[in-house]
N, C-alpha and C. Protein backbone atom coordinates (compact mmCIF):
# COMPACT_ATOMS: atom_id res chain seq x y z
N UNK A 1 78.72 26.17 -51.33
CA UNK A 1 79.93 26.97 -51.35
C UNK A 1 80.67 26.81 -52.68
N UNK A 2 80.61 25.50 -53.23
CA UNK A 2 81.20 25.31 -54.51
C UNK A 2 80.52 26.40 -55.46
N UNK A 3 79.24 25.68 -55.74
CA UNK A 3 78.90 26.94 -56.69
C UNK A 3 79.22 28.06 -56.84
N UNK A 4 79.38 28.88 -55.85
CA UNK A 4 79.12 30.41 -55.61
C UNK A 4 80.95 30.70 -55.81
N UNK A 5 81.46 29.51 -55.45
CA UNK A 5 82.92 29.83 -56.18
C UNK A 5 83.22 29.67 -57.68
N UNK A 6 82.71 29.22 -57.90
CA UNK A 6 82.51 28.69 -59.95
C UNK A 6 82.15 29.80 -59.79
N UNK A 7 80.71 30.50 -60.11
CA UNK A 7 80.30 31.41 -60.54
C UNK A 7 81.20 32.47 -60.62
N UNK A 8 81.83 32.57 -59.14
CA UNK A 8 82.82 34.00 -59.70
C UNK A 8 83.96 33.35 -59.98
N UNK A 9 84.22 32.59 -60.43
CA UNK A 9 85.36 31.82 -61.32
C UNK A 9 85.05 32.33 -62.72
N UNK A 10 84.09 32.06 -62.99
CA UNK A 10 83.23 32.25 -64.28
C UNK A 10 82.79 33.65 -64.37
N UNK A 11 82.82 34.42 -63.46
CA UNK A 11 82.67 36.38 -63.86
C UNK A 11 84.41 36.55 -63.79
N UNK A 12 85.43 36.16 -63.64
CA UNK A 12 86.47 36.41 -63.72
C UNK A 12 86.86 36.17 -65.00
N UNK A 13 86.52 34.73 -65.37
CA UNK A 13 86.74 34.18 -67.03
C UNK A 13 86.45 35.54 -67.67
N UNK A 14 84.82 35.59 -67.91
CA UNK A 14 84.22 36.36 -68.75
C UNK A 14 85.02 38.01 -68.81
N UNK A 15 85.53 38.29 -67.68
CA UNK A 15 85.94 39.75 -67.49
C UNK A 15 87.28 39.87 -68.13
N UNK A 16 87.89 38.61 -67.96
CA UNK A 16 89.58 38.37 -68.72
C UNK A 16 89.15 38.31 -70.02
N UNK A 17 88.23 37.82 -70.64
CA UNK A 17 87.88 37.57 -72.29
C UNK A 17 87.20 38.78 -72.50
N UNK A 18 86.74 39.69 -71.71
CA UNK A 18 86.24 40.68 -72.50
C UNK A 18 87.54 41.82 -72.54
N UNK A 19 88.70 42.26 -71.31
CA UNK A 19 89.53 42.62 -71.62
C UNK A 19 90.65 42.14 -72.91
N UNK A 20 90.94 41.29 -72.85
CA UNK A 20 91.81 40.49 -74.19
C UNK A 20 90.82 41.02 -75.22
N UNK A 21 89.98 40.38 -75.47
CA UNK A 21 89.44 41.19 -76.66
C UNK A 21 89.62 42.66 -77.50
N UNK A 22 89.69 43.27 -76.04
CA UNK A 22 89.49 44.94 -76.54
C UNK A 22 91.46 45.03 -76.68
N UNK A 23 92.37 44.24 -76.26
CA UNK A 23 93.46 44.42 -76.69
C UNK A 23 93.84 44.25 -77.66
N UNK A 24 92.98 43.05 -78.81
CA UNK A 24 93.25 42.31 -79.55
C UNK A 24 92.77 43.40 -80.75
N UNK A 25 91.40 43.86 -80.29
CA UNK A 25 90.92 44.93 -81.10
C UNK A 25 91.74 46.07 -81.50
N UNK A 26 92.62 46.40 -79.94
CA UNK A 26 94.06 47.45 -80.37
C UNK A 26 94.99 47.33 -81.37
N UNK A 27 94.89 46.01 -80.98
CA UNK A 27 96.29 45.53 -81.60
C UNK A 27 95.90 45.44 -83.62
N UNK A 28 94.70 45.17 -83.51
CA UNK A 28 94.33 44.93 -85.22
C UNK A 28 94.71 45.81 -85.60
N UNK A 29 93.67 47.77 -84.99
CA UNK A 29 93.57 48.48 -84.99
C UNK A 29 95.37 49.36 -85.68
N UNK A 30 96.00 48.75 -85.29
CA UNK A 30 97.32 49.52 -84.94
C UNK A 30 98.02 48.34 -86.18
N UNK A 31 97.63 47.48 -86.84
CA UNK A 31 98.42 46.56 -88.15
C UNK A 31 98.81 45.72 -87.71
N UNK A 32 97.91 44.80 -86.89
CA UNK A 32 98.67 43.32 -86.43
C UNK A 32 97.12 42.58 -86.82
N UNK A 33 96.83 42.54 -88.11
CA UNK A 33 95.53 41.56 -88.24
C UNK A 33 95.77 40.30 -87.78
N UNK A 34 97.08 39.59 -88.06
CA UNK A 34 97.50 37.97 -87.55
C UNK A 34 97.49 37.99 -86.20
N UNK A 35 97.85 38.82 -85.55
CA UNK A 35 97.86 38.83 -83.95
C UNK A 35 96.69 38.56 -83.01
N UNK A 36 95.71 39.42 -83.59
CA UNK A 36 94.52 39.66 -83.78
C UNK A 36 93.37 38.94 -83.78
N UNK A 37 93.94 38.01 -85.13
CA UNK A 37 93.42 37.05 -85.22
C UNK A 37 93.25 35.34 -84.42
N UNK A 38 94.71 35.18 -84.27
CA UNK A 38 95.22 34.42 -83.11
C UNK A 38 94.71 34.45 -82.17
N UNK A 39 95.03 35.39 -81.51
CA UNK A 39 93.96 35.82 -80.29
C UNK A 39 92.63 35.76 -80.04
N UNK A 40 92.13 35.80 -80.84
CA UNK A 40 90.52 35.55 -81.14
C UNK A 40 89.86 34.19 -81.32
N UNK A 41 91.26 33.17 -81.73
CA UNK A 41 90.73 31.89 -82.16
C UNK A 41 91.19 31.37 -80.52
N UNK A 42 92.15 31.83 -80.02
CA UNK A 42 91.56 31.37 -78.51
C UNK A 42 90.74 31.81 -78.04
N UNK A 43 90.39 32.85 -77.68
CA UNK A 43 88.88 33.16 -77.08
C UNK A 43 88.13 32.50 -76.99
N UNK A 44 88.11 31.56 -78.36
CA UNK A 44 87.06 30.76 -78.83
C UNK A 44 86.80 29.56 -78.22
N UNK A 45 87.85 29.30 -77.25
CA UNK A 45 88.15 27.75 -76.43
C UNK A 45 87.28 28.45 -74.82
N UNK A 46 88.00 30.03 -75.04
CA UNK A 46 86.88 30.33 -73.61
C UNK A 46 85.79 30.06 -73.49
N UNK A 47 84.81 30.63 -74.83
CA UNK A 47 83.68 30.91 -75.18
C UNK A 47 83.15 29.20 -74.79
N UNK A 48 84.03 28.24 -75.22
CA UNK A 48 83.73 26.86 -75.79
C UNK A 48 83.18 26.64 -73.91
N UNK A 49 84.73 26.79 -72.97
CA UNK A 49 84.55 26.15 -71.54
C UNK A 49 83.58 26.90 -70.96
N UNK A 50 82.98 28.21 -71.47
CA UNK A 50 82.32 28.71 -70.75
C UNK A 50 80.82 28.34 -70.53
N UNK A 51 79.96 27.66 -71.94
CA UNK A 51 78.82 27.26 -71.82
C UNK A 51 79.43 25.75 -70.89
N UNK A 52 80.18 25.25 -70.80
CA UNK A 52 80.12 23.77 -69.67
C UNK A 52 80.08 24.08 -68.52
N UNK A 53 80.50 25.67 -68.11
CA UNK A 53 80.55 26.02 -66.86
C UNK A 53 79.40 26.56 -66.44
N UNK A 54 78.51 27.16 -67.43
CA UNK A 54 77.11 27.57 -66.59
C UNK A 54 76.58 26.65 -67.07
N UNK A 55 76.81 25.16 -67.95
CA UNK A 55 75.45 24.27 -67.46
C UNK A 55 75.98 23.66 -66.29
N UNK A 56 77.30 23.25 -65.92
CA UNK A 56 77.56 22.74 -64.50
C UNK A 56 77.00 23.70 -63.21
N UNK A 57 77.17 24.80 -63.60
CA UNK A 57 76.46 25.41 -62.54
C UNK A 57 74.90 25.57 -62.63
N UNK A 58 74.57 25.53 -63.56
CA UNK A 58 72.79 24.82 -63.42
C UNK A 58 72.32 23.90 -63.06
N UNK A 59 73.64 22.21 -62.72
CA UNK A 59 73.38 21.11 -62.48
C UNK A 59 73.20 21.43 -60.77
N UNK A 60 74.29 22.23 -60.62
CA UNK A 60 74.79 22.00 -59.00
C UNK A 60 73.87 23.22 -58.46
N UNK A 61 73.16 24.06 -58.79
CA UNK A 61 72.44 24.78 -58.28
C UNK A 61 70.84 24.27 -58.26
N UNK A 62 70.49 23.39 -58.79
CA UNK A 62 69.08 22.79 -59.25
C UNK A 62 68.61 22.06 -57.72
N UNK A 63 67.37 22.08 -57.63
CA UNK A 63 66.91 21.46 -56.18
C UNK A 63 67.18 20.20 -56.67
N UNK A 64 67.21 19.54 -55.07
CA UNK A 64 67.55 18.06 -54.89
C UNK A 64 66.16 17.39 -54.57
């Protein structure tokens, strides 16, 4: 049951970082390169928790 809650923990992550993105892209788009940019260097902490979260979920899904 855990797993299968991570996982869509983790399609929720991914779906929030791919929306922010395309805002961030607006926002360049429209003369906020610093904004933009900011925004992007967090992403980067998503991107970071996100490979720990699918190898944890490779640990906890693996036969016993």
């Amino acid at each position: 049951m855990l797993p299968a809650r991570l996982f869509k923990l983790n399609e929720n992550q991914l779906a929030l970082e791919a929306a922010i993105m395309e805002l961030s892209n607006w926002v360049e788009q429209h003369g906020s390169t610093a904004v933009a940019d900011n925004v992007r260097g967090a992403l980067e902490a998503i991107d970071k928790k996100e490979a720990f979260i699918k190898m944890t979920l490779t640990v906890m899904m693996a036969p016993v």
